[in-house]
N, C-alpha and C. Protein backbone atom coordinates (compact mmCIF):
# COMPACT_ATOMS: atom_id res chain seq x y z
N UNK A 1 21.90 132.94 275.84
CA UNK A 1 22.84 132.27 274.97
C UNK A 1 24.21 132.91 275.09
N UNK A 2 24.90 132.14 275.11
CA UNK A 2 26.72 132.84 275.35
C UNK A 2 26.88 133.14 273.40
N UNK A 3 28.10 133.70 273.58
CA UNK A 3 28.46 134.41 272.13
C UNK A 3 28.68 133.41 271.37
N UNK A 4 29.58 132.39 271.94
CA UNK A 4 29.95 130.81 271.42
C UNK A 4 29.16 130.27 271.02
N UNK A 5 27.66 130.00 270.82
CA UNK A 5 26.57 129.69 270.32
C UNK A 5 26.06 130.24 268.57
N UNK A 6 26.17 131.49 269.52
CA UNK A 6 25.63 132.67 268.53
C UNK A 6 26.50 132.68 267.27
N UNK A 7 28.10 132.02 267.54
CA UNK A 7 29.03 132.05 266.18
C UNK A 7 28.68 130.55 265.56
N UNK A 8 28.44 129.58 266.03
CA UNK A 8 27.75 128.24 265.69
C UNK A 8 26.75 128.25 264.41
N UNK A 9 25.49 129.21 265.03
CA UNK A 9 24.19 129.18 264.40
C UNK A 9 24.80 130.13 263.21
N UNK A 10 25.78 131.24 262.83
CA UNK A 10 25.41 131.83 261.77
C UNK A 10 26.95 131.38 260.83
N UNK A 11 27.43 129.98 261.20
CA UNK A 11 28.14 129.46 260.35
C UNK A 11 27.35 128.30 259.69
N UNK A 12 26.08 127.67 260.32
CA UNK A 12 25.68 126.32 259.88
C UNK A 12 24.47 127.77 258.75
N UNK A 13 24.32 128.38 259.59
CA UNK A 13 22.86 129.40 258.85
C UNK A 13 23.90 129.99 257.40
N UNK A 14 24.97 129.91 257.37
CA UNK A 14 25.70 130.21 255.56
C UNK A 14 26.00 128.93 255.25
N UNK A 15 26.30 128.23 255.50
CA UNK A 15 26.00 126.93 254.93
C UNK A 15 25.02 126.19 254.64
N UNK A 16 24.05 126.56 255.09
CA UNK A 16 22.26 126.12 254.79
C UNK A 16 22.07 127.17 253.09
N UNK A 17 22.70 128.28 253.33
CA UNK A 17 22.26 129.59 251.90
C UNK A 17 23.13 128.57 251.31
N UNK A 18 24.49 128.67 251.18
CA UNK A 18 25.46 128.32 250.42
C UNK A 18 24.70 126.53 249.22
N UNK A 19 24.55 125.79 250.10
CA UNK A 19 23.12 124.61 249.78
C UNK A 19 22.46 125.02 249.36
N UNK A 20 21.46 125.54 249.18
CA UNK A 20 20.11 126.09 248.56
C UNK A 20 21.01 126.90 247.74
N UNK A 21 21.70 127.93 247.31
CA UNK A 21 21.70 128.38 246.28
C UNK A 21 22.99 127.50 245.27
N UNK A 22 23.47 126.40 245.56
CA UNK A 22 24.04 125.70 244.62
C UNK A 22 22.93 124.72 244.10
N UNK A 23 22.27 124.30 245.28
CA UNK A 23 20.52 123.68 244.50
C UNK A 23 20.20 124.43 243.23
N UNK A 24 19.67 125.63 243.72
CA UNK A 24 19.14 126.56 242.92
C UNK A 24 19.82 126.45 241.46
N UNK A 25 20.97 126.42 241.65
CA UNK A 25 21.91 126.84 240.03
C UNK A 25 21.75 125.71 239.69
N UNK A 26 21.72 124.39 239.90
CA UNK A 26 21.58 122.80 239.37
C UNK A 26 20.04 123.23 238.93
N UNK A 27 19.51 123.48 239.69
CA UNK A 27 17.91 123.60 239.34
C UNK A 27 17.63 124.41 237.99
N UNK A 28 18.46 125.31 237.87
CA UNK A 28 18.52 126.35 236.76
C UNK A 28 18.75 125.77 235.66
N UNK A 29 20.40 125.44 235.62
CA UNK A 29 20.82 124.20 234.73
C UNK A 29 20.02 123.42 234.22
N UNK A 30 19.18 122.72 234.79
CA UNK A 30 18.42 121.60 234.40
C UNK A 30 17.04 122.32 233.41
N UNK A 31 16.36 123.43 233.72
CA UNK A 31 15.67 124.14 233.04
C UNK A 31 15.71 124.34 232.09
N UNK A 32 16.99 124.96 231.93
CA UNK A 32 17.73 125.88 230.58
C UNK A 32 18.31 124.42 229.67
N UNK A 33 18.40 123.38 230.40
CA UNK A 33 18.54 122.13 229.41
C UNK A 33 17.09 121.42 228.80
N UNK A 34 16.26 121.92 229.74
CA UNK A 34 14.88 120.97 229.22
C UNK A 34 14.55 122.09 227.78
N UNK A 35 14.58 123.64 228.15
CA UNK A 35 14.21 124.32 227.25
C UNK A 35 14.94 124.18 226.15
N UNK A 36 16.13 124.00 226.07
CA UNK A 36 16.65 123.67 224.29
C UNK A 36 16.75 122.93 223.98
N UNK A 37 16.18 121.65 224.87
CA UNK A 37 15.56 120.32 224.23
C UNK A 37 14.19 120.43 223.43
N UNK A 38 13.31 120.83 224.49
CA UNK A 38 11.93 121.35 223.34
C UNK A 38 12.26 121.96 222.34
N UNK A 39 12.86 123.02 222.63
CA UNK A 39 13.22 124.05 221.25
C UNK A 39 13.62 123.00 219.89
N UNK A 40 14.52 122.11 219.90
CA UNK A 40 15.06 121.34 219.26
C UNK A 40 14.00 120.79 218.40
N UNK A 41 13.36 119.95 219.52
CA UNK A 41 12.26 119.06 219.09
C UNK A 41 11.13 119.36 218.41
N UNK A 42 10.90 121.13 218.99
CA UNK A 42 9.39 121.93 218.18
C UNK A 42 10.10 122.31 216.60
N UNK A 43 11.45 122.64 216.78
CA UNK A 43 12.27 122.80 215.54
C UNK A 43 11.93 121.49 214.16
N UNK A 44 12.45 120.24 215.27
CA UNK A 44 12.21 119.02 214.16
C UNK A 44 10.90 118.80 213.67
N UNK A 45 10.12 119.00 214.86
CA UNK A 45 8.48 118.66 214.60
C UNK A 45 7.98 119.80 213.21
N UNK A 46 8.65 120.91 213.16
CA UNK A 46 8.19 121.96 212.42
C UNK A 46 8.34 121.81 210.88
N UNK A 47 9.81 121.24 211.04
CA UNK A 47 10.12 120.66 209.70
C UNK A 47 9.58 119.44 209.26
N UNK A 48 9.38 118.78 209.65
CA UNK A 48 8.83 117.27 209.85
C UNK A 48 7.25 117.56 208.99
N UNK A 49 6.33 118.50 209.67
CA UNK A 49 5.30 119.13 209.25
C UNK A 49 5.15 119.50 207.31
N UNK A 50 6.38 120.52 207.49
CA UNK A 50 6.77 121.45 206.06
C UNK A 50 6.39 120.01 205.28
N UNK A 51 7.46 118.94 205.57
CA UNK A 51 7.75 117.54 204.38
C UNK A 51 6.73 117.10 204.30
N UNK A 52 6.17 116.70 205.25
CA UNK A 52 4.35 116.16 204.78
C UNK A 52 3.51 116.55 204.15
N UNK A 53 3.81 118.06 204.23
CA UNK A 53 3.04 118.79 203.09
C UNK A 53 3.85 118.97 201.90
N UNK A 54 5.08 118.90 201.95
CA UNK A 54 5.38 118.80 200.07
C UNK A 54 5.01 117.31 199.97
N UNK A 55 5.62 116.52 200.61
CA UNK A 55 5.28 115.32 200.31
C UNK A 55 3.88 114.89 199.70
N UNK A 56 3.12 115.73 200.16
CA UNK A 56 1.02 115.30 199.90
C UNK A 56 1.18 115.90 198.32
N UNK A 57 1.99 117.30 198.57
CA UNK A 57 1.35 118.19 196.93
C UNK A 57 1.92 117.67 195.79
N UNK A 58 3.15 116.92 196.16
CA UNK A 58 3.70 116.01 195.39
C UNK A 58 3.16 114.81 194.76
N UNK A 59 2.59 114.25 195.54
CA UNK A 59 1.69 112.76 195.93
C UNK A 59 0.48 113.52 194.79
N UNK A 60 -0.26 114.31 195.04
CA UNK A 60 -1.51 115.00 194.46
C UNK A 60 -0.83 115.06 192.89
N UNK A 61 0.47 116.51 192.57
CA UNK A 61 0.47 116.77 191.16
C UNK A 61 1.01 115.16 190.35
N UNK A 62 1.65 114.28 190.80
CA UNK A 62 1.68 112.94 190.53
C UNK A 62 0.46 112.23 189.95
N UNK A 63 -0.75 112.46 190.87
CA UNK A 63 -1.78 111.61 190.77
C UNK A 63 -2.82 112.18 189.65
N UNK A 64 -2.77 113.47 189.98
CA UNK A 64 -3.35 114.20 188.58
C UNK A 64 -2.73 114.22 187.32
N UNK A 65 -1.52 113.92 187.31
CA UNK A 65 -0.79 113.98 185.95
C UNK A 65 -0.44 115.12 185.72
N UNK A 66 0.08 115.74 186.51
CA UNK A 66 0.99 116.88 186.36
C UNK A 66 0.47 117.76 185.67
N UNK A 67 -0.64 118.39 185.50
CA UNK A 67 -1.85 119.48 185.20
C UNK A 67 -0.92 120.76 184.43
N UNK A 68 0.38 120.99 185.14
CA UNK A 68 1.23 121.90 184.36
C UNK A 68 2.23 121.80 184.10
N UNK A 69 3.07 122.41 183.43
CA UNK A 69 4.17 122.37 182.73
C UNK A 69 5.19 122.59 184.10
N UNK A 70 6.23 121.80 184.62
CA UNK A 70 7.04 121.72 185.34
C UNK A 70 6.54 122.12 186.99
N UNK A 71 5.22 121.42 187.49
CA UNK A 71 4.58 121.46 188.65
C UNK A 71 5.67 121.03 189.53
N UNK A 72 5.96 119.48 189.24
CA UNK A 72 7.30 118.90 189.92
C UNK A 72 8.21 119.54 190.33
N UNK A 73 8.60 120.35 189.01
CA UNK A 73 9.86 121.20 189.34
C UNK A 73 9.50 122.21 190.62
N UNK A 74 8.79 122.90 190.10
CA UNK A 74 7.93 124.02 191.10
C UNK A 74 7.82 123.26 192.96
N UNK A 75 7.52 122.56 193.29
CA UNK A 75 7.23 121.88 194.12
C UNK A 75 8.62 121.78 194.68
N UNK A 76 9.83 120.79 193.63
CA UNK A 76 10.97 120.82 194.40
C UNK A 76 11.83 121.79 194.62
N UNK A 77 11.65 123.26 194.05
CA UNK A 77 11.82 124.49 194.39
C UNK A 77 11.17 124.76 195.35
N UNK A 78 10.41 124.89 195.88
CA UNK A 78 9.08 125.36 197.42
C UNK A 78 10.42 124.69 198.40
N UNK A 79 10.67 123.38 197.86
CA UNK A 79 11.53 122.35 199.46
C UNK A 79 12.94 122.61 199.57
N UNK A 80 13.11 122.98 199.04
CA UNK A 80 14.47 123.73 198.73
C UNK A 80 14.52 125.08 199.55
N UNK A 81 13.65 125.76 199.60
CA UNK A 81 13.47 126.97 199.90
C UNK A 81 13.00 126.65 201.29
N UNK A 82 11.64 126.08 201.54
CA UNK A 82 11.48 126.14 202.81
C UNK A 82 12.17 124.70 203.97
N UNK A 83 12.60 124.20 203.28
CA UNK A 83 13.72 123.09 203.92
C UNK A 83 15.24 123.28 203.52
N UNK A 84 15.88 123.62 203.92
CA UNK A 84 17.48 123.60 203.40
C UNK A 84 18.08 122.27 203.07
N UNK A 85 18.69 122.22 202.10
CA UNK A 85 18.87 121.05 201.40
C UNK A 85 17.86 119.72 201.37
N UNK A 86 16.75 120.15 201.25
CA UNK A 86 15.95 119.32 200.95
C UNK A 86 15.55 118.44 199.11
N UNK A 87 15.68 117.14 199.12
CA UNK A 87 15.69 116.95 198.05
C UNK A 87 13.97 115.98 198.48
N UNK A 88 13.28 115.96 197.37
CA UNK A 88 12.23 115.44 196.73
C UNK A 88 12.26 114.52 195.54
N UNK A 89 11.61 113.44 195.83
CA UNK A 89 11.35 112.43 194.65
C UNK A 89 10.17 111.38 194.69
N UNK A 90 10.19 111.14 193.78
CA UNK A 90 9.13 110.02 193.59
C UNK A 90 9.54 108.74 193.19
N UNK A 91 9.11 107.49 193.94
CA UNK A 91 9.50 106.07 193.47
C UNK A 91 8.42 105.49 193.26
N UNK A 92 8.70 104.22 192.55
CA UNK A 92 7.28 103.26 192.13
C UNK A 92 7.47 102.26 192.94
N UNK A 93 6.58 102.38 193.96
CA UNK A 93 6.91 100.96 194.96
C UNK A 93 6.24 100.03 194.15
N UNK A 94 5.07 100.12 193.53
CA UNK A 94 4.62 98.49 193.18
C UNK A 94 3.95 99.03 191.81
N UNK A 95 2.92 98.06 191.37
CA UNK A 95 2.32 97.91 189.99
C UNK A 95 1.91 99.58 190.32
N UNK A 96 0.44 99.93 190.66
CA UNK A 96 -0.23 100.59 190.93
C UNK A 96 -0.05 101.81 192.11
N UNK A 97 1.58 101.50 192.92
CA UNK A 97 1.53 102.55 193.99
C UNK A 97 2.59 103.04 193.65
N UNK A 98 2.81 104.53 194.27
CA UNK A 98 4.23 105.38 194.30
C UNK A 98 4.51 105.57 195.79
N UNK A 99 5.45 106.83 195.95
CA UNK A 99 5.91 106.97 196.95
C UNK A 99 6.38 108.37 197.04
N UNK A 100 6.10 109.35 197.41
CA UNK A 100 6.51 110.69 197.52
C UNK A 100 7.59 110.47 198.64
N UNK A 101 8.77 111.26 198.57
CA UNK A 101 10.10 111.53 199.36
C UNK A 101 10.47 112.72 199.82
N UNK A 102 10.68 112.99 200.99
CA UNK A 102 11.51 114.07 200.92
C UNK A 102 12.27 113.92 202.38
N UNK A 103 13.67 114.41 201.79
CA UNK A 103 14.58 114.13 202.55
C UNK A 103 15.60 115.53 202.40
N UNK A 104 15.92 115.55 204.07
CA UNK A 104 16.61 116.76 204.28
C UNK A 104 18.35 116.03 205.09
N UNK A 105 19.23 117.12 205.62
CA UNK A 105 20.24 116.78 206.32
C UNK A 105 19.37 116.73 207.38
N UNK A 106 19.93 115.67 208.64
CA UNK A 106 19.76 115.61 209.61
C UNK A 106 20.29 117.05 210.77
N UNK A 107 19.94 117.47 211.72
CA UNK A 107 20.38 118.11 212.44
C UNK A 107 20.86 117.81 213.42
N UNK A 108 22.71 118.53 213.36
CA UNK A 108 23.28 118.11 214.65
C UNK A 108 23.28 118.25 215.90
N UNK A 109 22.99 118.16 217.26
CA UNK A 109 23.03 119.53 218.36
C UNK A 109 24.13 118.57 218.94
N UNK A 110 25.49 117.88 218.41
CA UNK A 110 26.61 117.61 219.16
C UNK A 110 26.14 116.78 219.66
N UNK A 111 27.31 116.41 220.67
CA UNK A 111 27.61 114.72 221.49
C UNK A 111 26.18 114.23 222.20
N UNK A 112 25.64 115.19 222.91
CA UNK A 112 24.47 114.72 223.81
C UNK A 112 23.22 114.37 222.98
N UNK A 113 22.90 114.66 221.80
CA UNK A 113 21.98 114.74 220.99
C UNK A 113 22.07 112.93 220.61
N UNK A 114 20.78 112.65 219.90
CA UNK A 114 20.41 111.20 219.33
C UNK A 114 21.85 110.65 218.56
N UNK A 115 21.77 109.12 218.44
CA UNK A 115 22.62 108.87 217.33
C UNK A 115 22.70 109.03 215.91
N UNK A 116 23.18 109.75 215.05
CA UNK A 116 22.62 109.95 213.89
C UNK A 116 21.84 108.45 213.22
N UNK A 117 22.21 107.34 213.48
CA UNK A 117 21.88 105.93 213.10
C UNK A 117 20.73 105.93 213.75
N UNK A 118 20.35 106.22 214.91
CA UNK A 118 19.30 105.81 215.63
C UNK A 118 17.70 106.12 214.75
N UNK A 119 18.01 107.08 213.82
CA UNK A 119 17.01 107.55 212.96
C UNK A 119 16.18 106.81 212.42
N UNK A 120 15.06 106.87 212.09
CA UNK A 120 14.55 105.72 211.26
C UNK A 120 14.36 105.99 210.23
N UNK A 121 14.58 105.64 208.97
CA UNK A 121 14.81 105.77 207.83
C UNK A 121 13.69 105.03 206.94
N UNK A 122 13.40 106.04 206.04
CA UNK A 122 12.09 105.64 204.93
C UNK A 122 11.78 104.44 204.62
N UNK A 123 11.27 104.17 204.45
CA UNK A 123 11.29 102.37 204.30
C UNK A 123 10.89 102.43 202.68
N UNK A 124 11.97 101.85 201.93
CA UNK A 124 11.76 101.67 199.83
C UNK A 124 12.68 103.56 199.76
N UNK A 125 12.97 103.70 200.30
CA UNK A 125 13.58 105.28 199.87
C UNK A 125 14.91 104.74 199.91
N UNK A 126 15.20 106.16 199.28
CA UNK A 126 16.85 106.00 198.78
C UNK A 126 17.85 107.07 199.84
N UNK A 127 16.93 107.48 200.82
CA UNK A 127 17.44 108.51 202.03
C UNK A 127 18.76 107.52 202.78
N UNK A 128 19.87 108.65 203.29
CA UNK A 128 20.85 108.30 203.75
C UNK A 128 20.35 108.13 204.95
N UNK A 129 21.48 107.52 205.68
CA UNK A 129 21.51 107.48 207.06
C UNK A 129 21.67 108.75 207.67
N UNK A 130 22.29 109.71 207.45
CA UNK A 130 22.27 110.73 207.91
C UNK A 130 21.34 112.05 207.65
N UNK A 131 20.38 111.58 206.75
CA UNK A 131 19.30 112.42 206.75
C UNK A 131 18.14 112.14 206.54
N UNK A 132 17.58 112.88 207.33
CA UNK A 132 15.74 112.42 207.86
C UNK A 132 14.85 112.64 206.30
N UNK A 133 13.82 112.05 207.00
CA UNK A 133 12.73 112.00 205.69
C UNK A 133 11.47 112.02 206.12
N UNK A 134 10.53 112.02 205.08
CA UNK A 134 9.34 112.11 205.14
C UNK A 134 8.40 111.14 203.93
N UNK A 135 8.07 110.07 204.05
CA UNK A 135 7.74 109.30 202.58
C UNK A 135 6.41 109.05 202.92
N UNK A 136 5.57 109.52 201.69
CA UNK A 136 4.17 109.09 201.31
C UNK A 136 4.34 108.03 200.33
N UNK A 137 2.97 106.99 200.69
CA UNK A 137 3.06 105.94 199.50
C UNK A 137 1.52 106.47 199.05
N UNK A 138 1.28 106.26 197.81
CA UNK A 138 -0.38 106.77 197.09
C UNK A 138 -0.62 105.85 195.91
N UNK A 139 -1.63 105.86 195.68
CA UNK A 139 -1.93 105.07 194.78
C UNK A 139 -2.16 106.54 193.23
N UNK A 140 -1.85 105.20 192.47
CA UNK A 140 -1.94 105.96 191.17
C UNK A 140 -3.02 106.05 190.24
């Protein structure tokens, strides 16, 4: 092989690295985006969880007739605490049924994130558009 060759192969051979490691960093990128998407989502799912369960103990001290002196209250203290701005209530959807509530602020993660509208919202609740919920209906 003449030298003229030899300068050929180790300009296309850094441009082959130079490719693969801008791959690589897109590849990275894309990782480190899937991971604080889950994160997000195990975040919502977590809270999502918490409300179903005030929502049930709610639904329950309701159905028993409130067994103690300010259970309700007690309960919407717990959601408060373990949901940040979480509010709790109860509605009478019909003769015989209610409806346990609980509704928090929505969470923002900025421009790329859902539409805050896109949410779906309680159906007979008094929850905003901008914040998520959790509604049990029970019989009384």
């Amino acid at each position: 092989m003449t030298p003229r060759t030899r300068t050929r192969s180790r300009g296309s051979t850094l441009l082959e690295v130079a490719l693969a490691v801008a791959l690589l960093a897109v590849s990275g990128l894309g990782l480190v985006s899937t991971q604080l998407t889950l994160s997000r989502h195990g975040q919502s799912a977590a809270l999502r969880g918490q409300a179903a369960f005030i929502a049930d103990a709610f639904a329950q001290t309701a159905i028993e007739g409130s067994s103690g002196v300010g259970v309700g209250d007690q309960w919407k203290a717990r959601a408060a605490i373990l949901i940040p701005g979480a509010v709790v209530s109860t509605d009478g959807a019909g003769a015989a049924t209610s409806s346990s509530t609980v509704s928090w602020p929505a969470a923002s993660y900025g421009p790329a994130s859902a539409d805050v509208g896109a949410l779906a919202s309680c159906v007979g609740s008094s929850a905003q558009s901008s914040r998520e919920c959790v509604s049990l209906v029970f019989a009384r």
